[in-house]
C-alpha atoms as a PDB file:
ATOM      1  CA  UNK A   1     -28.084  58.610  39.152  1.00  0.00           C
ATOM      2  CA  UNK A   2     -25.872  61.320  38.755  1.00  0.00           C
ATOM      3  CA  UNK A   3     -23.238  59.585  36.488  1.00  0.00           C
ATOM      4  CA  UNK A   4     -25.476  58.870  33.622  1.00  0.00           C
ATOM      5  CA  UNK A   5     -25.553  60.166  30.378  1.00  0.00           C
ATOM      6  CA  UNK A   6     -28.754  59.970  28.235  1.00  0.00           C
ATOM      7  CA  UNK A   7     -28.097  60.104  24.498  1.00  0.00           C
ATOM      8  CA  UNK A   8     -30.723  59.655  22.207  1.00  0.00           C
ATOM      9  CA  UNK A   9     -30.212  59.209  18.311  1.00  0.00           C
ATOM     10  CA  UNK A  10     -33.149  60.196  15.960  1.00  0.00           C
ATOM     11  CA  UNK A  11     -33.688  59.046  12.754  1.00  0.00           C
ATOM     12  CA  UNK A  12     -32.106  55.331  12.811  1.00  0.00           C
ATOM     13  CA  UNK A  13     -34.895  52.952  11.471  1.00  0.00           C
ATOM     14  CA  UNK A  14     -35.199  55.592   8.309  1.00  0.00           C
ATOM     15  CA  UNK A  15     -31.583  55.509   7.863  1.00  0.00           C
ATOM     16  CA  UNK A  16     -31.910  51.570   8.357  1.00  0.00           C
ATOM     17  CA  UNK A  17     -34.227  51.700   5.624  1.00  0.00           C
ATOM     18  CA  UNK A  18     -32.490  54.337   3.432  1.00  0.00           C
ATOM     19  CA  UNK A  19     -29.285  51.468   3.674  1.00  0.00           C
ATOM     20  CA  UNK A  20     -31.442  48.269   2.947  1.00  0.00           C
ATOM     21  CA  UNK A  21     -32.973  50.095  -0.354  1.00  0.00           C
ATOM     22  CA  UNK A  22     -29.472  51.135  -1.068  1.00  0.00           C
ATOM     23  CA  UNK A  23     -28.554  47.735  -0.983  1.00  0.00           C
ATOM     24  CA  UNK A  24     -31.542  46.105  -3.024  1.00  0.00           C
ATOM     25  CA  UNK A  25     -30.764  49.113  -5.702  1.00  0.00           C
ATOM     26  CA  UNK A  26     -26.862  47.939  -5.872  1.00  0.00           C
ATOM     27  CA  UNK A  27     -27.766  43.744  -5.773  1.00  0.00           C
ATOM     28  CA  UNK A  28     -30.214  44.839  -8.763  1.00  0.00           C
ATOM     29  CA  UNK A  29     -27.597  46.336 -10.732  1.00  0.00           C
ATOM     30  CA  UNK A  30     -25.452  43.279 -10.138  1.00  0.00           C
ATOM     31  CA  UNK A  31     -28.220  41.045 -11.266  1.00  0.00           C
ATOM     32  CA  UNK A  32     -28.755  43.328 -14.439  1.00  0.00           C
ATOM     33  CA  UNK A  33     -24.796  43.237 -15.024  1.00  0.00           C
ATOM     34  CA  UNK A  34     -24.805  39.439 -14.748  1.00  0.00           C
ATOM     35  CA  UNK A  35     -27.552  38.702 -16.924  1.00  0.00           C
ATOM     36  CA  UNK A  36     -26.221  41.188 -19.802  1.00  0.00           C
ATOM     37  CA  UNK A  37     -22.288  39.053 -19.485  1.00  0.00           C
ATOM     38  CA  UNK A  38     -24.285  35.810 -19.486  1.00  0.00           C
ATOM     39  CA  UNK A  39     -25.946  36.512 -22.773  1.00  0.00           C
ATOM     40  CA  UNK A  40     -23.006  37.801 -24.260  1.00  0.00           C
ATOM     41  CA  UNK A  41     -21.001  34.694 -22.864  1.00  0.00           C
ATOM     42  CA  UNK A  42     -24.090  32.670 -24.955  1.00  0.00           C
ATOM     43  CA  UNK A  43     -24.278  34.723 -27.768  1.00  0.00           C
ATOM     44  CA  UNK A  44     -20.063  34.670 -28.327  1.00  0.00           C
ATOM     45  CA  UNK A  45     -20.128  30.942 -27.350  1.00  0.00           C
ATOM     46  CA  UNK A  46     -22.440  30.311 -30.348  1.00  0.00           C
ATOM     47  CA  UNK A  47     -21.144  31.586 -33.070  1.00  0.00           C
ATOM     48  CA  UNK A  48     -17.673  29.670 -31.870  1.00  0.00           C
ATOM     49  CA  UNK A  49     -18.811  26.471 -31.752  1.00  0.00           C
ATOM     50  CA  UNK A  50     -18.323  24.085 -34.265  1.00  0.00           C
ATOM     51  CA  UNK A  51     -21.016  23.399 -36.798  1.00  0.00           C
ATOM     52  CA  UNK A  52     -21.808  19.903 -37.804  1.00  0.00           C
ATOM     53  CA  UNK A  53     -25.979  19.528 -37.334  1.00  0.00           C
ATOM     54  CA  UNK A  54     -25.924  22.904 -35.433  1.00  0.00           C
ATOM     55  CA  UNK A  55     -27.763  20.649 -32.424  1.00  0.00           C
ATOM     56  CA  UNK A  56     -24.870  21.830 -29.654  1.00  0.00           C
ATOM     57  CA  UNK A  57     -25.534  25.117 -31.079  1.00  0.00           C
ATOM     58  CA  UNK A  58     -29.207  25.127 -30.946  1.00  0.00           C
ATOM     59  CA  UNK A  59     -28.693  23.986 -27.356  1.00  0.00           C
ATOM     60  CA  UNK A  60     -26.431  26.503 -25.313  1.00  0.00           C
ATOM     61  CA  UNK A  61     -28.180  28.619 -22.796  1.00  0.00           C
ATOM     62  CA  UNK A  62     -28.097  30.975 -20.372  1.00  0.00           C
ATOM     63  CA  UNK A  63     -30.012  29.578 -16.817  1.00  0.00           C
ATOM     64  CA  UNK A  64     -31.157  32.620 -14.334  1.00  0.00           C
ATOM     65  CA  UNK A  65     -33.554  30.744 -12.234  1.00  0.00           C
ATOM     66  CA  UNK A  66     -30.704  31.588  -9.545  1.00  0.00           C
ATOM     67  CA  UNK A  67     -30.151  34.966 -10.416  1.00  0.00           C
ATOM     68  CA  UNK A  68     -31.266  35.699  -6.450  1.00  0.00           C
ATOM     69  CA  UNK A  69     -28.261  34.017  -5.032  1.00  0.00           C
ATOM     70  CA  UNK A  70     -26.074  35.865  -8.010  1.00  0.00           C
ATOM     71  CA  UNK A  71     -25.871  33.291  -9.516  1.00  0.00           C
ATOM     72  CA  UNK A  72     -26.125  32.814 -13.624  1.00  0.00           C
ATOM     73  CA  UNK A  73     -24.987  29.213 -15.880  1.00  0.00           C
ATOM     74  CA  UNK A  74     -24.295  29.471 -19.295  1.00  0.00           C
ATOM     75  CA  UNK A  75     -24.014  26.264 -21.209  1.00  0.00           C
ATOM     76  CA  UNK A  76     -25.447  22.878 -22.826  1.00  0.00           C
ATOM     77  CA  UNK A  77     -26.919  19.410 -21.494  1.00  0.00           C
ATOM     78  CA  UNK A  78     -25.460  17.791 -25.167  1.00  0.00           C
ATOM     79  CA  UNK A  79     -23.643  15.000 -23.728  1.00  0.00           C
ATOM     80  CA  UNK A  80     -20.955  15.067 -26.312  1.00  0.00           C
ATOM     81  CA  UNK A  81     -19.993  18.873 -25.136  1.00  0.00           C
ATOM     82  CA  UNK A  82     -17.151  18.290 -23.387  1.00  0.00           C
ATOM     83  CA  UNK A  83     -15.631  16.281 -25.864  1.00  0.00           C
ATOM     84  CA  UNK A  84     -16.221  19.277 -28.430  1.00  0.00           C
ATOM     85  CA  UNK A  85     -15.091  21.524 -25.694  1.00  0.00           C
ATOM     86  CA  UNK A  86     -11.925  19.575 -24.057  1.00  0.00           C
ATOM     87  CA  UNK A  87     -11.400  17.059 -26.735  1.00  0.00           C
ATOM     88  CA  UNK A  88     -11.372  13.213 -26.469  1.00  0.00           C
ATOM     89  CA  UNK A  89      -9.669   9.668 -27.089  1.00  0.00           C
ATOM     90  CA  UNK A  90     -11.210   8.259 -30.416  1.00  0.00           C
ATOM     91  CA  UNK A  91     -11.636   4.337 -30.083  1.00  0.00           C
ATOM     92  CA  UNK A  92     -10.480   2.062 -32.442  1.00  0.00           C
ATOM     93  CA  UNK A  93     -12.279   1.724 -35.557  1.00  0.00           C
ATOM     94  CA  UNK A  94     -13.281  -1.054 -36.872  1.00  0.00           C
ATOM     95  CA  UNK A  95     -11.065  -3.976 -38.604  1.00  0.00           C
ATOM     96  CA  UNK A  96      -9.798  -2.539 -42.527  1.00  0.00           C
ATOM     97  CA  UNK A  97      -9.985  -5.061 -44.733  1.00  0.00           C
ATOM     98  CA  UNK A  98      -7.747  -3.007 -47.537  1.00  0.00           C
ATOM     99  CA  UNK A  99      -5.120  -2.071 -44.902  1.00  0.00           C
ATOM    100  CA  UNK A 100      -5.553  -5.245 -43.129  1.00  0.00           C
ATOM    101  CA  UNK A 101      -6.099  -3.680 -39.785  1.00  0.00           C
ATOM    102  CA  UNK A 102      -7.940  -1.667 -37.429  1.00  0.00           C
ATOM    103  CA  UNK A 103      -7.702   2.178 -37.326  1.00  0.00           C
ATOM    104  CA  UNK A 104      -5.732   3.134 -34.768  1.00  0.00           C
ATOM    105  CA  UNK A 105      -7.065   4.790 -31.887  1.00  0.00           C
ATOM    106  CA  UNK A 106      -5.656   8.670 -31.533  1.00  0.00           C
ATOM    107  CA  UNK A 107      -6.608  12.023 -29.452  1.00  0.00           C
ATOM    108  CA  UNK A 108      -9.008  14.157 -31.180  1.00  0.00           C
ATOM    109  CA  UNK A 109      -8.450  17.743 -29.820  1.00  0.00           C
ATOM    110  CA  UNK A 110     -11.256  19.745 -28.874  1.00  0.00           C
ATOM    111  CA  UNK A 111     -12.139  22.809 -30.184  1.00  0.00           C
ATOM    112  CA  UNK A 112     -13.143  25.543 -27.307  1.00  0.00           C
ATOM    113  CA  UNK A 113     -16.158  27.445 -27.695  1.00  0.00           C
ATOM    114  CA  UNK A 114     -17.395  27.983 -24.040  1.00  0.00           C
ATOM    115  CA  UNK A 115     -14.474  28.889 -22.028  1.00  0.00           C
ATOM    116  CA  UNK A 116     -12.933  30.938 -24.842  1.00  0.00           C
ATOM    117  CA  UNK A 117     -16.460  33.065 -24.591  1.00  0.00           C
ATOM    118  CA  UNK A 118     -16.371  32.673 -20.806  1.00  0.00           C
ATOM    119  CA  UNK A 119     -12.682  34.459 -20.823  1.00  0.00           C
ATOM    120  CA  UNK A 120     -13.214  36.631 -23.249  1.00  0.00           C
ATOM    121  CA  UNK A 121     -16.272  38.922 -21.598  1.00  0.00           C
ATOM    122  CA  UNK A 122     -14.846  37.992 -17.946  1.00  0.00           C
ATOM    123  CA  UNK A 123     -13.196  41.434 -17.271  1.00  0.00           C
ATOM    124  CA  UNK A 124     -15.931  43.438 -18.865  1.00  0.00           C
ATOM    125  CA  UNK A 125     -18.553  41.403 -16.501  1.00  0.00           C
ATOM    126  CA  UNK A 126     -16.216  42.905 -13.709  1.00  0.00           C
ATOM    127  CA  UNK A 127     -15.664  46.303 -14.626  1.00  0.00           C
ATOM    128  CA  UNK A 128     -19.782  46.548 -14.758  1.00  0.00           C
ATOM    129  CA  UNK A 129     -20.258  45.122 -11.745  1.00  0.00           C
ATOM    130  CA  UNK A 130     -17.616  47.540 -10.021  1.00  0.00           C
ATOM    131  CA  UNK A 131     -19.308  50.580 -11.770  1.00  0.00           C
ATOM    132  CA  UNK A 132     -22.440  49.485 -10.128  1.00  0.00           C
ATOM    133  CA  UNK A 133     -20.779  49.151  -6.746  1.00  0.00           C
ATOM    134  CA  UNK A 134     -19.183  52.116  -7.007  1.00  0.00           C
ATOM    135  CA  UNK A 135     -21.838  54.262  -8.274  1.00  0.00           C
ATOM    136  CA  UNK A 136     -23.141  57.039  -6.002  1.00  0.00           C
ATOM    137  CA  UNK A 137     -20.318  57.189  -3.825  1.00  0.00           C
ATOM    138  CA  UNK A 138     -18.465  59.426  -5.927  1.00  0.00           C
ATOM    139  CA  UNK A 139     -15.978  56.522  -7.214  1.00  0.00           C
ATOM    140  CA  UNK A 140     -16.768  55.996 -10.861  1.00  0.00           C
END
């Protein structure tokens, strides 16, 4: 045919390969970046807490197994977290002989310790993770 152009392109399946190690070198440095927040997010989250038996303490941690999916969870299986964290409705005590009543029920506000930590390394969890993206294509 006398109307066809052959163009042929060298090189493609290394610069396929240069891109996908790019790409495992940059989801690396988010993983790093992530893991680093999370245990600050823990470490913070700890010392806020409130300290009765120092069991809710003892028991906030930082999960990874998902770190492939980007993916890291920092906090507690306590059941009585979320009333620490959010606060909670106090029942009714029991009857008071000397006041001749029962204790009346009232709100018992919580005291934050995980969100508080969450918010307070948020931006700085960014920031790395945009240095890391933006590494070594000039943008720092």
């Amino acid at each position: 045919m006398a109307d066809e152009i052959t163009i042929k392109v060298k090189g493609i399946p290394e610069a396929l390969a240069m891109f996908k190690k790019y790409q495992t070198k940059k989801r690396e440095g988010i993983k790093r970046e992530l893991k680093i927040g999370a245990m600050k997010i823990e470490g913070l989250a700890k010392e806020t807490v409130p300290f009765v038996t120092g069991r809710l303490s003892g028991s906030i941690t930082t999960d990874i197994s998902k770190i492939d999916y980007l993916l890291v969870k920092v906090g507690t299986d306590v059941k009585y977290a979320p009333s620490v964290e959010f606060g909670h409705k106090q029942t009714p005590g029991r009857f008071v002989p000397a006041i001749g009543k029962r204790l009346v029920a009232k709100f018992v506000h919580g005291k934050p310790y995980l969100f508080p930590a969450f918010f307070s390394y948020e931006g700085e969890i960014i920031k790395a993770i945009g240095r890391v993206l933006r590494k070594d294509i000039g943008v720092i």
